[in-house]
PDB file of N, CA and C in Angstrom:
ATOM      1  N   UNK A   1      11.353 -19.403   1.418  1.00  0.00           N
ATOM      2  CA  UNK A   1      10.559 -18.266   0.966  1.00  0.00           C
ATOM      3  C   UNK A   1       9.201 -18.753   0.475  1.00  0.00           C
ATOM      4  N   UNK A   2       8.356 -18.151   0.867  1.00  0.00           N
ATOM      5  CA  UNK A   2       6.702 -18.680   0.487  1.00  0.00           C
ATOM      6  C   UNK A   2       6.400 -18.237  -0.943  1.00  0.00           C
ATOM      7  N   UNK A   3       6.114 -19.389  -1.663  1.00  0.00           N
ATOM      8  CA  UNK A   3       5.828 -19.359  -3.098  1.00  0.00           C
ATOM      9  C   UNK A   3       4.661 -17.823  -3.534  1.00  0.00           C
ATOM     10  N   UNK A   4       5.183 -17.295  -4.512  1.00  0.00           N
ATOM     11  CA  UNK A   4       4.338 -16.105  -4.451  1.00  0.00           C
ATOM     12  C   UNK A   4       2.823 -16.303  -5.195  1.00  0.00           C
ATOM     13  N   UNK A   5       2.279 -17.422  -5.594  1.00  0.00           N
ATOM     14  CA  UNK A   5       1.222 -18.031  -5.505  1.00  0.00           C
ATOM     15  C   UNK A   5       0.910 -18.220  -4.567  1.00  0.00           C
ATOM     16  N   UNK A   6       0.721 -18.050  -3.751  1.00  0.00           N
ATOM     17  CA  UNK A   6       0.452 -18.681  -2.070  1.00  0.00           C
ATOM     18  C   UNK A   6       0.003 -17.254  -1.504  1.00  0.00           C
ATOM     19  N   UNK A   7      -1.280 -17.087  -1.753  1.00  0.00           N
ATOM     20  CA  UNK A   7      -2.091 -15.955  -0.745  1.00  0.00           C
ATOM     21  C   UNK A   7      -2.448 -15.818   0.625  1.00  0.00           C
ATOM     22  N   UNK A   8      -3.041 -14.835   1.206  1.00  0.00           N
ATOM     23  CA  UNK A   8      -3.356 -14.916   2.324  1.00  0.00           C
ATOM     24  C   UNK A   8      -3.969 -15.672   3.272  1.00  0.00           C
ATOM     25  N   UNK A   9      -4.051 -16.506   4.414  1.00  0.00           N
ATOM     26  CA  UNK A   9      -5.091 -17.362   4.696  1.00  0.00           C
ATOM     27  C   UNK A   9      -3.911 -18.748   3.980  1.00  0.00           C
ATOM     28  N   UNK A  10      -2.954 -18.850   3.426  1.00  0.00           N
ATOM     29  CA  UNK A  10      -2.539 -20.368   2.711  1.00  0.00           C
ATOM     30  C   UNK A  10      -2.924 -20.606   1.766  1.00  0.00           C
ATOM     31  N   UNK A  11      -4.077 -19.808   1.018  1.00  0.00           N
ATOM     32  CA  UNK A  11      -4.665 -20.792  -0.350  1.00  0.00           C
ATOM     33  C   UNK A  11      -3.809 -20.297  -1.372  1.00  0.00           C
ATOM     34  N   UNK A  12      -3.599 -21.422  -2.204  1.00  0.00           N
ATOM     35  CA  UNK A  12      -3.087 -21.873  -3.225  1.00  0.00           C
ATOM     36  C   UNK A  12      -3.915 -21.658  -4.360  1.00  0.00           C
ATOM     37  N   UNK A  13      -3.588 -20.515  -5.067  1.00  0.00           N
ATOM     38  CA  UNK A  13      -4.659 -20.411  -6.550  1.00  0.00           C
ATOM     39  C   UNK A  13      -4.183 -21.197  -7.525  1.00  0.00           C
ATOM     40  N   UNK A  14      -3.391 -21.706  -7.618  1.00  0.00           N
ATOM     41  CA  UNK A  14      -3.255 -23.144  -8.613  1.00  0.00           C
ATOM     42  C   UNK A  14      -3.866 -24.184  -8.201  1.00  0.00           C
ATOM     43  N   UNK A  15      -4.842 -24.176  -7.104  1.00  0.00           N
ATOM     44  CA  UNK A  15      -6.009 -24.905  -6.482  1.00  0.00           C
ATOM     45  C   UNK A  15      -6.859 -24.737  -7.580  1.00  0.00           C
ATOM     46  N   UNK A  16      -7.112 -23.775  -8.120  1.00  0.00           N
ATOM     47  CA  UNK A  16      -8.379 -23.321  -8.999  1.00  0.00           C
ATOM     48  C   UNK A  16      -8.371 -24.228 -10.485  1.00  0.00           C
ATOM     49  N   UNK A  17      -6.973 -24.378 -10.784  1.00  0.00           N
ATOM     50  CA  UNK A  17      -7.358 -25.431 -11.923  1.00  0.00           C
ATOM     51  C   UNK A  17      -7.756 -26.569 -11.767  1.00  0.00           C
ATOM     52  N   UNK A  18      -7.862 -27.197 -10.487  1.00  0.00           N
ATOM     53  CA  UNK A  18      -8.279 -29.160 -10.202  1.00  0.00           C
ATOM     54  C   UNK A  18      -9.703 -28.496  -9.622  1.00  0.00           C
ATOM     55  N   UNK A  19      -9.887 -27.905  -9.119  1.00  0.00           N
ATOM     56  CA  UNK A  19     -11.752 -27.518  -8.416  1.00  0.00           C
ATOM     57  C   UNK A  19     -12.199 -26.934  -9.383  1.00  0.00           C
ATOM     58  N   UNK A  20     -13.575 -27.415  -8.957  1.00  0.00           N
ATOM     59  CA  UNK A  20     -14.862 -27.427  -9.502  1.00  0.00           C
ATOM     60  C   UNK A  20     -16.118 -27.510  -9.083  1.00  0.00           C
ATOM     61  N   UNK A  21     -16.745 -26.186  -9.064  1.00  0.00           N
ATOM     62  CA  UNK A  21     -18.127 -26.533  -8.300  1.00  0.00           C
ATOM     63  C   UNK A  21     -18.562 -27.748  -8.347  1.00  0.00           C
ATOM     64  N   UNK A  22     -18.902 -28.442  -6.685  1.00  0.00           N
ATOM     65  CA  UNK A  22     -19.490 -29.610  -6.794  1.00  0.00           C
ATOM     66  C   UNK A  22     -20.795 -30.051  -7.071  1.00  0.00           C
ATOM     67  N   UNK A  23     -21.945 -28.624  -7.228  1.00  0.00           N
ATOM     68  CA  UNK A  23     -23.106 -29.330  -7.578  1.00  0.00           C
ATOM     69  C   UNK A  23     -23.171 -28.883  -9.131  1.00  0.00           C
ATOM     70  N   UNK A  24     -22.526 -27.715 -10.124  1.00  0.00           N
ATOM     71  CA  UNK A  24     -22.827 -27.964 -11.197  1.00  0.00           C
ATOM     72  C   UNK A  24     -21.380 -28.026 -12.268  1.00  0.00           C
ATOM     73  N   UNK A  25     -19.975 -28.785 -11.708  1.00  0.00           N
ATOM     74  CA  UNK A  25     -18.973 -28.624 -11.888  1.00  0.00           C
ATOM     75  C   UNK A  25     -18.412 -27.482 -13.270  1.00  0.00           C
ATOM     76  N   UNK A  26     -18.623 -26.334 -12.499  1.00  0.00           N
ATOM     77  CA  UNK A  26     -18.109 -25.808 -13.575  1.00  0.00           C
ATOM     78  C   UNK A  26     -17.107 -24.896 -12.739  1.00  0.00           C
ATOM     79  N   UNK A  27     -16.131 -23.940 -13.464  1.00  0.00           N
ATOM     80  CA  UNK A  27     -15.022 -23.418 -13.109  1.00  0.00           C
ATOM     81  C   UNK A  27     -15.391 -22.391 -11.752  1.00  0.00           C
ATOM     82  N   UNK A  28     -14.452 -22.277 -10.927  1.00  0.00           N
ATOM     83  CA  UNK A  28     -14.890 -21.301  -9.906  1.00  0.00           C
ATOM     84  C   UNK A  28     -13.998 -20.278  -9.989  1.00  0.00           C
ATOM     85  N   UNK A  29     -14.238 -19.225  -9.159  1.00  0.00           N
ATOM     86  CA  UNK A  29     -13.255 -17.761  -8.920  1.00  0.00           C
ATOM     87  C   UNK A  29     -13.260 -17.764  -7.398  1.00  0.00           C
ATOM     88  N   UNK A  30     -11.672 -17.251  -7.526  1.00  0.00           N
ATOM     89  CA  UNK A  30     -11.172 -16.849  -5.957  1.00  0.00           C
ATOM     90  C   UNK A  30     -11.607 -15.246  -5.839  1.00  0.00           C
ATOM     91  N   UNK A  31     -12.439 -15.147  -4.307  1.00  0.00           N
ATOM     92  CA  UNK A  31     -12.605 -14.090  -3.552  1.00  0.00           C
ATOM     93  C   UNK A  31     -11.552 -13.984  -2.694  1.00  0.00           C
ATOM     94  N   UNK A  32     -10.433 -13.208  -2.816  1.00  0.00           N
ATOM     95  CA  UNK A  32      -9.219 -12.752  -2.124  1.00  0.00           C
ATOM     96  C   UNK A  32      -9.836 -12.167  -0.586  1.00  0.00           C
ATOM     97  N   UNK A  33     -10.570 -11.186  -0.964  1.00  0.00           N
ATOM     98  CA  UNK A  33     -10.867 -10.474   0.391  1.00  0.00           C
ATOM     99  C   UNK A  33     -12.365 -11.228   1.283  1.00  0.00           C
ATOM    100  N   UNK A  34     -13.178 -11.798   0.172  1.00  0.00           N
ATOM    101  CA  UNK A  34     -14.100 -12.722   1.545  1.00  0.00           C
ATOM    102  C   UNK A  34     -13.486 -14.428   1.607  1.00  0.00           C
ATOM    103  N   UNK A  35     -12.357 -14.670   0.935  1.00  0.00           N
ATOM    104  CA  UNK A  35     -11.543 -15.793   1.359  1.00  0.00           C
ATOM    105  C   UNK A  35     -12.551 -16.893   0.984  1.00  0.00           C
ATOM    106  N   UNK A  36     -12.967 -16.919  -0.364  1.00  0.00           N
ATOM    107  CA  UNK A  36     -14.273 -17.325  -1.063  1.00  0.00           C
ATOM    108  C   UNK A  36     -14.105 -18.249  -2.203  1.00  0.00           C
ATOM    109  N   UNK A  37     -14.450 -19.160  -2.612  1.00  0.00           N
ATOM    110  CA  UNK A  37     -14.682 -19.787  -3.666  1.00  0.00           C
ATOM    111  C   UNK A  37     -15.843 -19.532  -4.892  1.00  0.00           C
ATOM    112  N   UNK A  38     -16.041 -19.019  -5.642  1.00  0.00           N
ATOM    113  CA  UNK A  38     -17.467 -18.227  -6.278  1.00  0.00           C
ATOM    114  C   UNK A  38     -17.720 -19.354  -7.293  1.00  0.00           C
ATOM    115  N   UNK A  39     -18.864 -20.129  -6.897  1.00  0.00           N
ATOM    116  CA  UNK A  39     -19.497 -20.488  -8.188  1.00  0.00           C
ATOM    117  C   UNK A  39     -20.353 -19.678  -8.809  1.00  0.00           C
ATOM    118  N   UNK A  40     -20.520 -18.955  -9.628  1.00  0.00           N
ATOM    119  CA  UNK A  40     -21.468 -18.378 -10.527  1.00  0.00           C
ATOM    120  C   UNK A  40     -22.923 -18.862 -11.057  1.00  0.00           C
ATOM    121  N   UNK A  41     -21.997 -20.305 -11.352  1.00  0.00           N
ATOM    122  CA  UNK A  41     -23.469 -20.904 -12.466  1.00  0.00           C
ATOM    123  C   UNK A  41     -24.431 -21.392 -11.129  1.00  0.00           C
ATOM    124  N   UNK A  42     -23.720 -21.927 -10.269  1.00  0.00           N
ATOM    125  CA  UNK A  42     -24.515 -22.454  -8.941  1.00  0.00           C
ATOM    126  C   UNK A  42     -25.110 -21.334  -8.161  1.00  0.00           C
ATOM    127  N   UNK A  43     -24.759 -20.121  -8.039  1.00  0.00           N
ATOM    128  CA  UNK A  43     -25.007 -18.929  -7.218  1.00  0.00           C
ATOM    129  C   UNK A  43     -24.458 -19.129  -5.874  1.00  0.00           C
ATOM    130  N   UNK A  44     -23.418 -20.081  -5.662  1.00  0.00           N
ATOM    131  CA  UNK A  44     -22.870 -20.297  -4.546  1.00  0.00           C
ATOM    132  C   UNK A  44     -21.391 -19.709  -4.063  1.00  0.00           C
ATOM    133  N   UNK A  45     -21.086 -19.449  -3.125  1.00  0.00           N
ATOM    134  CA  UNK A  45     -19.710 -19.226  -2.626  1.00  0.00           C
ATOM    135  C   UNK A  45     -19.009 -20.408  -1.197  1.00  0.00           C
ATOM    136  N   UNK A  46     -18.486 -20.825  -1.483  1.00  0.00           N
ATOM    137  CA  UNK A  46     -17.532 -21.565  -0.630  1.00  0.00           C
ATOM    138  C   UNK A  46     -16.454 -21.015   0.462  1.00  0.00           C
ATOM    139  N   UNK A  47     -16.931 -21.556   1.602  1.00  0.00           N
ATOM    140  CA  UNK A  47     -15.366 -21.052   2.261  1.00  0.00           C
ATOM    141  C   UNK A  47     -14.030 -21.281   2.304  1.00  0.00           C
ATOM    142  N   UNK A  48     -13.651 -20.738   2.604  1.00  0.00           N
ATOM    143  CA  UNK A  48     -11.797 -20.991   2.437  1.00  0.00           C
ATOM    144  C   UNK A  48     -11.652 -21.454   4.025  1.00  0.00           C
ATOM    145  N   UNK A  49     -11.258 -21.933   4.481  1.00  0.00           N
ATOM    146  CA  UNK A  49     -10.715 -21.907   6.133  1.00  0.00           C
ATOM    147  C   UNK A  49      -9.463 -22.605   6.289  1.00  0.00           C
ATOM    148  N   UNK A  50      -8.710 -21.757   7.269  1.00  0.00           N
ATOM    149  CA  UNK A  50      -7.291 -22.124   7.155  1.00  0.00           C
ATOM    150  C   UNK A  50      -6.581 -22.544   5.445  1.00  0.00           C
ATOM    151  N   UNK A  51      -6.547 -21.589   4.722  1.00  0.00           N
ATOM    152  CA  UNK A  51      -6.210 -21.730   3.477  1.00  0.00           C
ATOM    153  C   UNK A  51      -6.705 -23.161   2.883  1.00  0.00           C
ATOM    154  N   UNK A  52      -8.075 -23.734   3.405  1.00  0.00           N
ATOM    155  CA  UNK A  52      -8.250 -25.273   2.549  1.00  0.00           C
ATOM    156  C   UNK A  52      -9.445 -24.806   2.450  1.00  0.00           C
ATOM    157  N   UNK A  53      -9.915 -25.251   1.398  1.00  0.00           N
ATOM    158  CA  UNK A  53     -11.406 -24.938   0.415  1.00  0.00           C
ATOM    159  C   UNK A  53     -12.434 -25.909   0.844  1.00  0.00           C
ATOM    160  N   UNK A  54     -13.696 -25.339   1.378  1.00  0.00           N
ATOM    161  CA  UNK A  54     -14.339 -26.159   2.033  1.00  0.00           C
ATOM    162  C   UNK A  54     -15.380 -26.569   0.625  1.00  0.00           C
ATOM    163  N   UNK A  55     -15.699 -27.514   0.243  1.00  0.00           N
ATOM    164  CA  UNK A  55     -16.230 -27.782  -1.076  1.00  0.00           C
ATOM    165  C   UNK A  55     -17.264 -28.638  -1.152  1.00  0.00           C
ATOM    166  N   UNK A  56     -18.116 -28.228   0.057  1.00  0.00           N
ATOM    167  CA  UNK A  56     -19.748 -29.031   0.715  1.00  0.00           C
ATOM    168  C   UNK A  56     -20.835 -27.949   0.113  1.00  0.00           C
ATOM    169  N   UNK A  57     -21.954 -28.424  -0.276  1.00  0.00           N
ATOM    170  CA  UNK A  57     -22.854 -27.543  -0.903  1.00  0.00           C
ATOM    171  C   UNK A  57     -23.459 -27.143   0.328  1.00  0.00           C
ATOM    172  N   UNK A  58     -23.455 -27.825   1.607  1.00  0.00           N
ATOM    173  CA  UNK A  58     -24.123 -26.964   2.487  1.00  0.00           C
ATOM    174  C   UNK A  58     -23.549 -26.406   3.839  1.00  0.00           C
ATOM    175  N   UNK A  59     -22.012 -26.117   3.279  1.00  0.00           N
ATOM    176  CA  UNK A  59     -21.101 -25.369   3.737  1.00  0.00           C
ATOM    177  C   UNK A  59     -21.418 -23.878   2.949  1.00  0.00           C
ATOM    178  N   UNK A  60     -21.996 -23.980   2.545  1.00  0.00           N
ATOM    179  CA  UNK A  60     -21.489 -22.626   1.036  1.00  0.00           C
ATOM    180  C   UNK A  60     -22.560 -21.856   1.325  1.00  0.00           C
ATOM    181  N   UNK A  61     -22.656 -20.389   0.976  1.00  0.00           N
ATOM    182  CA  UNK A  61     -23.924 -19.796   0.781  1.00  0.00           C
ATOM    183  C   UNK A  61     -24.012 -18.964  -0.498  1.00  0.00           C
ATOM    184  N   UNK A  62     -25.489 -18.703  -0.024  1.00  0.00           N
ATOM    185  CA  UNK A  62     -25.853 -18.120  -1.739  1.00  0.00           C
ATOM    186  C   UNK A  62     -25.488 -17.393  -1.670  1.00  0.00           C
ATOM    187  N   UNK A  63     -25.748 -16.935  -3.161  1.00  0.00           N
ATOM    188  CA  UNK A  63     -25.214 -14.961  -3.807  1.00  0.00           C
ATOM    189  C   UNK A  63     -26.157 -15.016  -4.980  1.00  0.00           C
ATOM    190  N   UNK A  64     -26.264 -13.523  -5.299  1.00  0.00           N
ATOM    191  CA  UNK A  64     -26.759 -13.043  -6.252  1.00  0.00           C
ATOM    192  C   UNK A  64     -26.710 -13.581  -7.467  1.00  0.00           C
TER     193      UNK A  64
END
């Protein structure tokens, strides 16, 4: 039975306590529906692909 931590796409939100934005390491948030990593302080978002967190600053794009 698939752990009910275990979202759509494979990612693992108990991922979220060991990551950390890599250019200003601070805590990130999961985007469920754009399958997203949100740094805030960076203004960046990360992709998810195949449930693994892509965690390159120039993989990522901006946001607001």
């Amino acid at each position: 039975m698939m752990d009910q931590e275990i979202k759509e796409g494979g990612f693992d939100r108990r991922m979220l306590e060991a990551l950390v934005c890599p250019r200003t390491q601070s805590r990130l948030e999961y985007d469920a529906a754009k399958q997203e990593l949100i740094s805030r302080k960076a203004g960046l978002a990360f992709p998810i692909r195949n449930g693994i967190p892509v965690m390159l600053t120039e993989e990522a794009r901006e946001i607001d």
